[in-house]
N, C-alpha and C. Protein backbone atom coordinates (compact mmCIF):
# COMPACT_ATOMS: atom_id res chain seq x y z
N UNK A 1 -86.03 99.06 -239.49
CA UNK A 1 -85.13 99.65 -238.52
C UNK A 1 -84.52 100.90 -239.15
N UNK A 2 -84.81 101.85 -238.41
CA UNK A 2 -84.12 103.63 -238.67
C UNK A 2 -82.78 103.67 -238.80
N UNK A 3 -81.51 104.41 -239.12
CA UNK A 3 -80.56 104.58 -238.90
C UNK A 3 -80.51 105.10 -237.39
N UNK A 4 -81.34 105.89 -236.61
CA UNK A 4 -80.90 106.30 -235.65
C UNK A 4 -81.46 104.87 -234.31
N UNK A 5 -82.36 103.79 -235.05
CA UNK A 5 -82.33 102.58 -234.40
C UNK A 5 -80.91 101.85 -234.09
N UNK A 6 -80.45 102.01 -235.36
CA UNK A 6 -79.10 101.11 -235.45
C UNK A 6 -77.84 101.49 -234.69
N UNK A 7 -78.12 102.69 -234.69
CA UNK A 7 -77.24 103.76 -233.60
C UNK A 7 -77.08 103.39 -232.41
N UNK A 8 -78.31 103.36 -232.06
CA UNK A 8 -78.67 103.01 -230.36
C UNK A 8 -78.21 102.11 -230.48
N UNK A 9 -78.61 100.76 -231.18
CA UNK A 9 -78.08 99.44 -230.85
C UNK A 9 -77.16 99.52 -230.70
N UNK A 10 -75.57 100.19 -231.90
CA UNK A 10 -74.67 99.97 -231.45
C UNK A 10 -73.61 100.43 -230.22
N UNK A 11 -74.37 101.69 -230.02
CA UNK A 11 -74.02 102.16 -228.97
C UNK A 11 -74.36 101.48 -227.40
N UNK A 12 -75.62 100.21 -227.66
CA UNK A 12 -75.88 99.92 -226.70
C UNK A 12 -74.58 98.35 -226.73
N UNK A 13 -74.33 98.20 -227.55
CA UNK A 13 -73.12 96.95 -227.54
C UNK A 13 -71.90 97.42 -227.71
N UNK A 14 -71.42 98.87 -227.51
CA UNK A 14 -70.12 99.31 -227.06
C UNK A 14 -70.49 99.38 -225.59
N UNK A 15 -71.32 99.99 -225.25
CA UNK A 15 -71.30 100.22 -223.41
C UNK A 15 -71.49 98.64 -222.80
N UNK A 16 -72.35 97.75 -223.36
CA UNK A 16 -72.20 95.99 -223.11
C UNK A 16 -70.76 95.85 -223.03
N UNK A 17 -70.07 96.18 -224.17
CA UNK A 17 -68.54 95.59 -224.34
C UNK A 17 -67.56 96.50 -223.14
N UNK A 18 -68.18 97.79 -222.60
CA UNK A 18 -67.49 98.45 -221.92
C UNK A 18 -67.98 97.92 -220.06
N UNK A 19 -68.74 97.45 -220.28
CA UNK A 19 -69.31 97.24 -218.77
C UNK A 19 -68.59 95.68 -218.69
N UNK A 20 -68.63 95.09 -219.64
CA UNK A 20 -68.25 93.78 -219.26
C UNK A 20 -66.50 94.11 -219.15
N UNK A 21 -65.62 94.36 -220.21
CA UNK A 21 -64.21 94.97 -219.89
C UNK A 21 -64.06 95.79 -218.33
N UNK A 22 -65.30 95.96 -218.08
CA UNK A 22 -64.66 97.11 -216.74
C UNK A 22 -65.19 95.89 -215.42
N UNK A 23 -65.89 94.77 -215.30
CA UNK A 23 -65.75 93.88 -214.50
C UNK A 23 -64.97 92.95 -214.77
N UNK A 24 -64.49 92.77 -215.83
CA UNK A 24 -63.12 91.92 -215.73
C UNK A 24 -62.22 92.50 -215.12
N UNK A 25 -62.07 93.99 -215.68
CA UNK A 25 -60.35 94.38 -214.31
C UNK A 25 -61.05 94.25 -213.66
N UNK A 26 -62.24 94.69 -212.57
CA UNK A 26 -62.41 95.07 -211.30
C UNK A 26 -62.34 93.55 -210.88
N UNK A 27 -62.48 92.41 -211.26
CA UNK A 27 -62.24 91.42 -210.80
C UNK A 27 -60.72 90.58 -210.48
N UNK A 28 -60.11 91.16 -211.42
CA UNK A 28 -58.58 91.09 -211.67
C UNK A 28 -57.49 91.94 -210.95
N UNK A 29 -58.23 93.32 -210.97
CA UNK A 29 -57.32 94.22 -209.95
C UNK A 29 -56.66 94.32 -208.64
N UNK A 30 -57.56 92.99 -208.07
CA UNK A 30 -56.32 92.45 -206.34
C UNK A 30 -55.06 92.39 -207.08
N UNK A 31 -54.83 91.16 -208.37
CA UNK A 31 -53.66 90.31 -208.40
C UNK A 31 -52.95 91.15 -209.26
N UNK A 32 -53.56 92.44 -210.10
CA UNK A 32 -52.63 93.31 -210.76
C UNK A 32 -52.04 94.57 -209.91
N UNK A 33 -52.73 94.86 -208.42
CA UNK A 33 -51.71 96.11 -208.11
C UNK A 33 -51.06 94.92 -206.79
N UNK A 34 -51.49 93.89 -206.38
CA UNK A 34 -50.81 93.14 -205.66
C UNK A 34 -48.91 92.65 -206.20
N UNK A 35 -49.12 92.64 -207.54
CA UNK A 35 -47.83 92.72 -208.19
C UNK A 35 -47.52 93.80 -208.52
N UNK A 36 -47.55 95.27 -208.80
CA UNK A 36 -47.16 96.09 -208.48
C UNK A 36 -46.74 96.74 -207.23
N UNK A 37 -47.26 96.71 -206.70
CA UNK A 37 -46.80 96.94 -205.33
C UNK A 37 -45.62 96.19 -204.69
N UNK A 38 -46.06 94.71 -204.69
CA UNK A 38 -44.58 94.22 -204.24
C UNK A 38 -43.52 93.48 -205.15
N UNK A 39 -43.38 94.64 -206.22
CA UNK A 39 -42.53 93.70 -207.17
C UNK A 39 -42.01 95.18 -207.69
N UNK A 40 -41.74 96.49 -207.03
CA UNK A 40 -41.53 97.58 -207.34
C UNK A 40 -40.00 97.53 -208.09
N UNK A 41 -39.69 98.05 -209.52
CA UNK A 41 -38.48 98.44 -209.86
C UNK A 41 -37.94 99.68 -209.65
N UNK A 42 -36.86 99.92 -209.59
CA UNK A 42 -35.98 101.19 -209.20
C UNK A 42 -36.32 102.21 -210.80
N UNK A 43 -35.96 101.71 -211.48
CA UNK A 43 -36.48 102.43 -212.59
C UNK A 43 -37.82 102.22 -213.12
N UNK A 44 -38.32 103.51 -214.16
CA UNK A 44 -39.41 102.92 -215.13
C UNK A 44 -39.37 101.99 -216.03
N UNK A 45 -40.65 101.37 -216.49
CA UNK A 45 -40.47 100.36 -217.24
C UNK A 45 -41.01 100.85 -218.36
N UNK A 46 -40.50 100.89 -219.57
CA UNK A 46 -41.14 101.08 -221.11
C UNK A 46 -41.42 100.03 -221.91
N UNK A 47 -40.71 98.93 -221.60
CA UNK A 47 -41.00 97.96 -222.26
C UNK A 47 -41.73 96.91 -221.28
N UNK A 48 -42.67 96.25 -221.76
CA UNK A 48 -43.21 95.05 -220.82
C UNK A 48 -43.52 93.80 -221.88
N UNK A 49 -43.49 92.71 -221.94
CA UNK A 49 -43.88 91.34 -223.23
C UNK A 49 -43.81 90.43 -222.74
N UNK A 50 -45.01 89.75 -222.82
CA UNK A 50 -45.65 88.54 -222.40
C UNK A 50 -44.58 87.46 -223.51
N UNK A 51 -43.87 87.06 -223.16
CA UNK A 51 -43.74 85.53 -223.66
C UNK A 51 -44.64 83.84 -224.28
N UNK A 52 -44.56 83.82 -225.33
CA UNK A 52 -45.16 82.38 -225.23
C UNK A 52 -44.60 81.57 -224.24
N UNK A 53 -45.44 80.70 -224.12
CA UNK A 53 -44.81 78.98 -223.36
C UNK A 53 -43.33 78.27 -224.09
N UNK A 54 -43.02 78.33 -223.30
CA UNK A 54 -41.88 77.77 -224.55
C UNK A 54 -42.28 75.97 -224.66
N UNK A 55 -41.73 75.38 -225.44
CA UNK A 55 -41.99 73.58 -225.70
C UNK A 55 -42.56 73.17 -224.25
N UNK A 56 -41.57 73.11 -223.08
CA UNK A 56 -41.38 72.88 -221.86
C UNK A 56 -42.39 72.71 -221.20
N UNK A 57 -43.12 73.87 -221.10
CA UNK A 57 -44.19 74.74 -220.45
C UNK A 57 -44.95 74.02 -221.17
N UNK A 58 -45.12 74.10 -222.34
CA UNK A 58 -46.44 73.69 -223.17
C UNK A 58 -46.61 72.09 -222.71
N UNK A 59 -45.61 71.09 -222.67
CA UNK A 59 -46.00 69.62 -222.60
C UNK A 59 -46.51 69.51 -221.02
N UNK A 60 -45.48 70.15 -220.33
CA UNK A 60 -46.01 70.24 -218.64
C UNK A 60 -47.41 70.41 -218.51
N UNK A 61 -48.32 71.25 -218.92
CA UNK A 61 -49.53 72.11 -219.01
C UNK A 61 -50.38 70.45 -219.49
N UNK A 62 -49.59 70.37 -221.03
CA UNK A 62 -50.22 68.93 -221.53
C UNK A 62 -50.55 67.91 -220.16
N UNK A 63 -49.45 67.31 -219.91
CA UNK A 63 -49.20 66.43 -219.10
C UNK A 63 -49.95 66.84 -217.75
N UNK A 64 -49.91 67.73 -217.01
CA UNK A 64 -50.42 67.63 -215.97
C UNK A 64 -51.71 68.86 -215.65
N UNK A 65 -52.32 68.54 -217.26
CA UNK A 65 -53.62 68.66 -216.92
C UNK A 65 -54.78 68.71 -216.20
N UNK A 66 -54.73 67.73 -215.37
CA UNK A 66 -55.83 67.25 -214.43
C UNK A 66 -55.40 67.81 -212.91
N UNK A 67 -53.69 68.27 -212.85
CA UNK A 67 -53.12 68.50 -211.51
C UNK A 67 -53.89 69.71 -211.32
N UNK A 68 -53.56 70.70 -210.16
CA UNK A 68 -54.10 72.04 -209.08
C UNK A 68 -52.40 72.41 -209.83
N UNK A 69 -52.12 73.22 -210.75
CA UNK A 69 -50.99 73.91 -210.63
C UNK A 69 -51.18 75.68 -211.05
N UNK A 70 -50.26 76.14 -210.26
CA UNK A 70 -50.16 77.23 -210.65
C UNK A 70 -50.08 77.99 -212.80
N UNK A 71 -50.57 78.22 -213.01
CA UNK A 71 -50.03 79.34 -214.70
C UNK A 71 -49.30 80.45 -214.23
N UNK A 72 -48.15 79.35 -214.78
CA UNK A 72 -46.85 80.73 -214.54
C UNK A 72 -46.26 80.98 -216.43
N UNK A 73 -45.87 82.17 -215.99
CA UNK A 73 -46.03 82.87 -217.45
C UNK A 73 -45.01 84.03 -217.56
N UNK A 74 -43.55 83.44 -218.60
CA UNK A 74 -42.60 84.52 -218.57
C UNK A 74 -43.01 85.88 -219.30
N UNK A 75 -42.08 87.14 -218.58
CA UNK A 75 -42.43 88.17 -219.02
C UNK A 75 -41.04 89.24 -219.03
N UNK A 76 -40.89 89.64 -220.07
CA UNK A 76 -39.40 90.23 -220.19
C UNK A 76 -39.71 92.03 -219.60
N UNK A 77 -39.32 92.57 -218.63
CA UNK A 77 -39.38 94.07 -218.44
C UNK A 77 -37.87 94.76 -218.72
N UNK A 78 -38.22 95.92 -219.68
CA UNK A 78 -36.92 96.77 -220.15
C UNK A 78 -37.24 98.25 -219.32
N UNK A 79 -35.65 98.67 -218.58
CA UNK A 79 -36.00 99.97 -217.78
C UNK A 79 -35.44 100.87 -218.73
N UNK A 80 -35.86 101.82 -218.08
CA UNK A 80 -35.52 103.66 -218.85
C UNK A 80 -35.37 104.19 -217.61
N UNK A 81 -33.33 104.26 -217.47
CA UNK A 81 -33.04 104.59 -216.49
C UNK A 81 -32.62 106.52 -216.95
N UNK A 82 -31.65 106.53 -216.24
CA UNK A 82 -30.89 108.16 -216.90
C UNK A 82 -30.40 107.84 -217.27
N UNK A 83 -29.16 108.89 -217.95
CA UNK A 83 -27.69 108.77 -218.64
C UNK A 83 -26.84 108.06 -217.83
N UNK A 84 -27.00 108.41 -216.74
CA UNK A 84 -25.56 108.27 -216.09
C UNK A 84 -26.00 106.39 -215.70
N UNK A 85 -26.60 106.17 -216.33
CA UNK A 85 -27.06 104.28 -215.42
C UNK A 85 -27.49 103.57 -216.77
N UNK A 86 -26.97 102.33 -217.06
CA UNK A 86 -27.02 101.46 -217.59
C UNK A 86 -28.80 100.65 -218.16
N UNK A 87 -29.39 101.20 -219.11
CA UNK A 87 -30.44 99.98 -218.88
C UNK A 87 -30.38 98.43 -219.13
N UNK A 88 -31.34 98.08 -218.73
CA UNK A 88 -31.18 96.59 -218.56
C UNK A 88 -32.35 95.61 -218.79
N UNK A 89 -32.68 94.37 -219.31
CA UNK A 89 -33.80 93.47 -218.95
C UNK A 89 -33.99 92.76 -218.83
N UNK A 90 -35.03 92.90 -217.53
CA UNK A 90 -35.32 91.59 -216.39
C UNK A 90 -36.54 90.59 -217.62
N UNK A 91 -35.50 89.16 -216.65
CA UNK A 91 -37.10 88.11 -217.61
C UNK A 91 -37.26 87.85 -216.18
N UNK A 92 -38.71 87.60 -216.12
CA UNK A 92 -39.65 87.42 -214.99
C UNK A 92 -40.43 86.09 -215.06
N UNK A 93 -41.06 85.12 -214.07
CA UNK A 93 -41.36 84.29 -214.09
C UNK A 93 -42.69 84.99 -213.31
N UNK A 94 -43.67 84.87 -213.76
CA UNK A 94 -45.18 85.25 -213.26
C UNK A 94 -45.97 84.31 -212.62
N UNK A 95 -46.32 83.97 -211.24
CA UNK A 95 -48.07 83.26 -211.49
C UNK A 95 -49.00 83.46 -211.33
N UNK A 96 -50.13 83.15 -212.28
CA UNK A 96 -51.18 84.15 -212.42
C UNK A 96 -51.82 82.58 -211.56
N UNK A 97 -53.51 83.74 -211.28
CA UNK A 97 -54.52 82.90 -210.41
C UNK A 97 -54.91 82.03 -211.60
N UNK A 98 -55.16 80.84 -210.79
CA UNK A 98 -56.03 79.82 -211.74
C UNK A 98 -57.68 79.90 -212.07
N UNK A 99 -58.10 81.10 -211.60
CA UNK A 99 -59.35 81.29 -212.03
C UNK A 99 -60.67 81.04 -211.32
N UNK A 100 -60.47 80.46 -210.01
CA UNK A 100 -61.39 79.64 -208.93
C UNK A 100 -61.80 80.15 -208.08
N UNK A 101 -62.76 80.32 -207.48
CA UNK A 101 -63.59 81.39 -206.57
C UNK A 101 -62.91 80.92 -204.97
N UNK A 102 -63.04 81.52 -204.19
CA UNK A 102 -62.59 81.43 -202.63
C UNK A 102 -64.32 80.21 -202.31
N UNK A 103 -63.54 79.17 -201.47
CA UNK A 103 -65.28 78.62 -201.36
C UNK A 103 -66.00 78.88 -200.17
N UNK A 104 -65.45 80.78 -199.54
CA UNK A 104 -66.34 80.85 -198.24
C UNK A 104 -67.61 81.55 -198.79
N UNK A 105 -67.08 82.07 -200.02
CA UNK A 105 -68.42 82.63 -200.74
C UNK A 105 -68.24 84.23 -200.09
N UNK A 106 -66.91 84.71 -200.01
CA UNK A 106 -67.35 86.12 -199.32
C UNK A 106 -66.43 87.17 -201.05
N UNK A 107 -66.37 86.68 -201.82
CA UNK A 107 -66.47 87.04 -203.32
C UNK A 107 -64.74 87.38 -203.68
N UNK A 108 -63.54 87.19 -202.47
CA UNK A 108 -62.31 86.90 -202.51
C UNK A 108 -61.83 86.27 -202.78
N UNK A 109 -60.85 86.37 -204.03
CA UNK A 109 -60.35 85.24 -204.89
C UNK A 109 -59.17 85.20 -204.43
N UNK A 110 -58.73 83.42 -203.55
CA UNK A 110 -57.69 83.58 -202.93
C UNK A 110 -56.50 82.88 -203.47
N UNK A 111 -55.41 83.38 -203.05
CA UNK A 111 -53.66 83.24 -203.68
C UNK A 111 -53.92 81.25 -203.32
N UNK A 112 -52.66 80.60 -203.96
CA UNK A 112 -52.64 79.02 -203.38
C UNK A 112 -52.38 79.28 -202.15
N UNK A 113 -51.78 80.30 -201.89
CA UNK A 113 -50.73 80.01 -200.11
C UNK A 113 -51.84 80.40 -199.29
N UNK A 114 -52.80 81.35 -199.67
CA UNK A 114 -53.70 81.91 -198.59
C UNK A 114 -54.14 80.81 -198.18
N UNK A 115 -54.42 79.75 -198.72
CA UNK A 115 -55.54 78.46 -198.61
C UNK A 115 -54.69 77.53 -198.29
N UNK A 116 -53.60 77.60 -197.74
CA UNK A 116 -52.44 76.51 -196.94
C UNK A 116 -53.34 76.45 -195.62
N UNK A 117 -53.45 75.67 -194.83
CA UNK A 117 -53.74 75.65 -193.33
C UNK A 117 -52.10 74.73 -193.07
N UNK A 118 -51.69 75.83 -191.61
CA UNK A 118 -51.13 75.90 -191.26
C UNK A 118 -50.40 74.02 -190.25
């Protein structure tokens, strides 16, 4: 194998690593501008941090393993307001999708509530 073999290869397993990273957001991107959009702050945010589970969270998860529950997941946001305004930071309670395909098969990954019948 050439050096300019080894090249290609690796260049062909950065664009692998880049094609697969770019269908994960595109798969993810409903539930990330779906929370942007309706979870808008008055100020910018500079700070954003995922939280561990705390004990709580962690035995719950343990324990009800086998249940349909939501992964909810704290997250602390810090604003960068002006001078004249106080910053401040919000802790947030998140829930993310559990990972499960819609089962009409039309490739929409749906919220728990969408899948309430009324």
């Amino acid at each position: 194998m050439t050096k300019e073999d080894h090249g290609e290869s690796r260049d062909e397993m950065g664009e692998r690593m880049v094609n697969e990273e770019y269908k994960l957001w595109k798969k993810n991107t409903p539930f990330l501008y779906d929370l942007v959009i309706t979870h808008a702050l008055e100020w910018p945010s500079l700070t954003v941090q995922w939280l561990p589970p705390s004990c709580k969270q962690q035995q719950d998860i343990i324990k009800d393993d086998d249940i349909d529950h939501p992964n909810t997941q704290m997250v602390i946001l810090g604003t960068h307001t002006s001078d004249n305004e106080p910053n401040y930071l919000i802790l947030a309670e998140v829930q993310l999708h559990d990972g499960t395909e819609d089962e009409d098969g039309d490739g929409d990954v749906k919220r728990p509530q969408d899948k309430m019948k009324p």
